[in-house]
C-alpha atoms as a PDB file:
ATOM      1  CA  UNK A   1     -33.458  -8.073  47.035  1.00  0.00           C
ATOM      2  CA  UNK A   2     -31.872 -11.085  45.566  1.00  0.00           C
ATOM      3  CA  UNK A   3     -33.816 -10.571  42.451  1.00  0.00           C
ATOM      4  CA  UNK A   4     -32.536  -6.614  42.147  1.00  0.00           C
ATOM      5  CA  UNK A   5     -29.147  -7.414  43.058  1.00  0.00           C
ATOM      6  CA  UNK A   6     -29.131 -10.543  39.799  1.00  0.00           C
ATOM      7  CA  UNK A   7     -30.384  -7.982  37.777  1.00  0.00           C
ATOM      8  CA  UNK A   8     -27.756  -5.420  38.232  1.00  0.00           C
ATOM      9  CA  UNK A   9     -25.224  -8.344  37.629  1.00  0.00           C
ATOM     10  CA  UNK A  10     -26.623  -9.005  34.451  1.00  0.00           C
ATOM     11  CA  UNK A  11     -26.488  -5.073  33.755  1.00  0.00           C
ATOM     12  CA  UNK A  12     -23.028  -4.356  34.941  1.00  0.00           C
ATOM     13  CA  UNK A  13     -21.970  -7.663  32.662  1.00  0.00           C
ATOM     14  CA  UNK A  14     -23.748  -6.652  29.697  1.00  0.00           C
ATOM     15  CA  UNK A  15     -22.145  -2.998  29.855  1.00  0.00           C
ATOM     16  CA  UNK A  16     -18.376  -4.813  30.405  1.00  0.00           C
ATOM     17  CA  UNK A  17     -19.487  -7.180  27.465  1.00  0.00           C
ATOM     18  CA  UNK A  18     -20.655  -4.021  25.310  1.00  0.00           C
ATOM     19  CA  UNK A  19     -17.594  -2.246  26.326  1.00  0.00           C
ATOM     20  CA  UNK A  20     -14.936  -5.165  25.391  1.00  0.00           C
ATOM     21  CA  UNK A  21     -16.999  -5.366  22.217  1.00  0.00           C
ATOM     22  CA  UNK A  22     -16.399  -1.867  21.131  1.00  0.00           C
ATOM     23  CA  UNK A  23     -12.693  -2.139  21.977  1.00  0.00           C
ATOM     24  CA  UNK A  24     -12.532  -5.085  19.844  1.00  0.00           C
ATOM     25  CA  UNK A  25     -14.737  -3.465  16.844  1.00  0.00           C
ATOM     26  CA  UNK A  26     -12.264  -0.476  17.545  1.00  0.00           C
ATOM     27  CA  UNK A  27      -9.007  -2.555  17.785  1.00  0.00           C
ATOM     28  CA  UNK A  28     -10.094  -4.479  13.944  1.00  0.00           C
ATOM     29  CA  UNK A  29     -10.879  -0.920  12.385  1.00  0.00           C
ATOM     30  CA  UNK A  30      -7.484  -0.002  13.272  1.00  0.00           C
ATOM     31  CA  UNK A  31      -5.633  -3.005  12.112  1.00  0.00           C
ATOM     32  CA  UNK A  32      -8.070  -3.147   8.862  1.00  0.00           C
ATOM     33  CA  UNK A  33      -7.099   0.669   8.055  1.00  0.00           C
ATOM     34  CA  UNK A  34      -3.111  -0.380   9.050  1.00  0.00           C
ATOM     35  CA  UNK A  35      -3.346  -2.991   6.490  1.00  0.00           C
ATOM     36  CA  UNK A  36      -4.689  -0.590   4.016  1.00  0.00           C
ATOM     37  CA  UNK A  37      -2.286   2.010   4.111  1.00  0.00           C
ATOM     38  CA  UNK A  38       0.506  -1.172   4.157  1.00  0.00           C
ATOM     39  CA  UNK A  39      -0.950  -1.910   0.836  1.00  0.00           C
ATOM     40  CA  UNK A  40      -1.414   1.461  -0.891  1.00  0.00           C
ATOM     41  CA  UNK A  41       2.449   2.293   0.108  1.00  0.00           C
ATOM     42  CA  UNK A  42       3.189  -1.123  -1.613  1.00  0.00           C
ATOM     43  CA  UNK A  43       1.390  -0.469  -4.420  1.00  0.00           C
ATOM     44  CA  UNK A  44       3.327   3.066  -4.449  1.00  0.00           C
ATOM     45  CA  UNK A  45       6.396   1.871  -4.473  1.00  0.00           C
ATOM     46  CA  UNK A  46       5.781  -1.180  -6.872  1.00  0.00           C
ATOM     47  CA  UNK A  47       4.466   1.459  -9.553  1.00  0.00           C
ATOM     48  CA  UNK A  48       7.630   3.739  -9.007  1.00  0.00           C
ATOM     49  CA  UNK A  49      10.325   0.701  -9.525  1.00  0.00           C
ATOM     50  CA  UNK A  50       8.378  -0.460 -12.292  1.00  0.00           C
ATOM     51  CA  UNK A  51       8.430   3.516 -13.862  1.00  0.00           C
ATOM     52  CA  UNK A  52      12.222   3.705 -13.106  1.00  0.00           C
ATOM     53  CA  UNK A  53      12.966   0.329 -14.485  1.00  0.00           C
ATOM     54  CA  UNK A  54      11.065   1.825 -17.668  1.00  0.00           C
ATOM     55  CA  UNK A  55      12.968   4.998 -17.595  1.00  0.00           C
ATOM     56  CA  UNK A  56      16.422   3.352 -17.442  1.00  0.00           C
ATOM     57  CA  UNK A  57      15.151   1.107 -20.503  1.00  0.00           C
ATOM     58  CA  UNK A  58      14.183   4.086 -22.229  1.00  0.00           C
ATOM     59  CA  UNK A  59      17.459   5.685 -21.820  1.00  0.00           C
ATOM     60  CA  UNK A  60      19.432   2.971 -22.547  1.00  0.00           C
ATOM     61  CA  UNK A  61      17.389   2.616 -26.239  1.00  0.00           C
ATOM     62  CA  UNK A  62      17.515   6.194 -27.001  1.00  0.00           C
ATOM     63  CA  UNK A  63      21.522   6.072 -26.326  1.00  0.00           C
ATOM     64  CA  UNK A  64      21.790   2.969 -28.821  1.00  0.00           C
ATOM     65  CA  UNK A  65      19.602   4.276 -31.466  1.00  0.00           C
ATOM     66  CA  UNK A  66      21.324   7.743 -31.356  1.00  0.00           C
ATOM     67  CA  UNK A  67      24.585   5.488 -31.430  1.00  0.00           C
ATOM     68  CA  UNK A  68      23.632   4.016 -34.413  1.00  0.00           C
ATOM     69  CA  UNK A  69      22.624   7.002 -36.370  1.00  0.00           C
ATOM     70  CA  UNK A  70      25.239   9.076 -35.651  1.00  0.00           C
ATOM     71  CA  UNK A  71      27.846   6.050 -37.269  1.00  0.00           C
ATOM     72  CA  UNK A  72      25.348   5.547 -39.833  1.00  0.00           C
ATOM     73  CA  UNK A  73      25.736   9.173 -41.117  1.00  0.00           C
ATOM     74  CA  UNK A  74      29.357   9.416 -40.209  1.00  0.00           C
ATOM     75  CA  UNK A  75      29.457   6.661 -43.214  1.00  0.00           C
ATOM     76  CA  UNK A  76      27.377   8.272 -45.604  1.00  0.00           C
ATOM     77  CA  UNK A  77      29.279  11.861 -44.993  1.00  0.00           C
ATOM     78  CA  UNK A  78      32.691   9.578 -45.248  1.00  0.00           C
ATOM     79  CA  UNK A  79      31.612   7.147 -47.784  1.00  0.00           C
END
């Protein structure tokens, strides 16, 4: 009897072991797949200041160089 009853110990311990264990493997996935999606949105957003920065750059040349022109042939029509 003593026997039986050490042996469903050991079962009823190895199934609360196996049970915390999946929690755990459960609880990591989560917080592995958390951190992923953190990193993509980073990644997102890092992209997008770097395109605006770009854009605003682009702008800003295409306003000097049409600057420029425009005096340049404003001489040669008046000059």
């Amino acid at each position: 009897m003593r026997m039986r009853q050490s042996i469903n110990q050991f079962e009823r311990a190895f199934l609360e072991e196996s049970r915390a264990d999946a929690a755990r493997r459960e609880a990591v996935r989560r917080r592995a797949a958390q951190r992923s999606r953190q990193r993509h949105i980073e990644h997102v957003h890092k992209r997008g200041t770097m395109r605006f920065v770009l854009l605003v750059l682009v702008l800003i040349a295409t306003a000097v160089i049409v600057t420029v022109a425009m005096f340049q042939t404003l001489y040669l029509v008046m000059g």
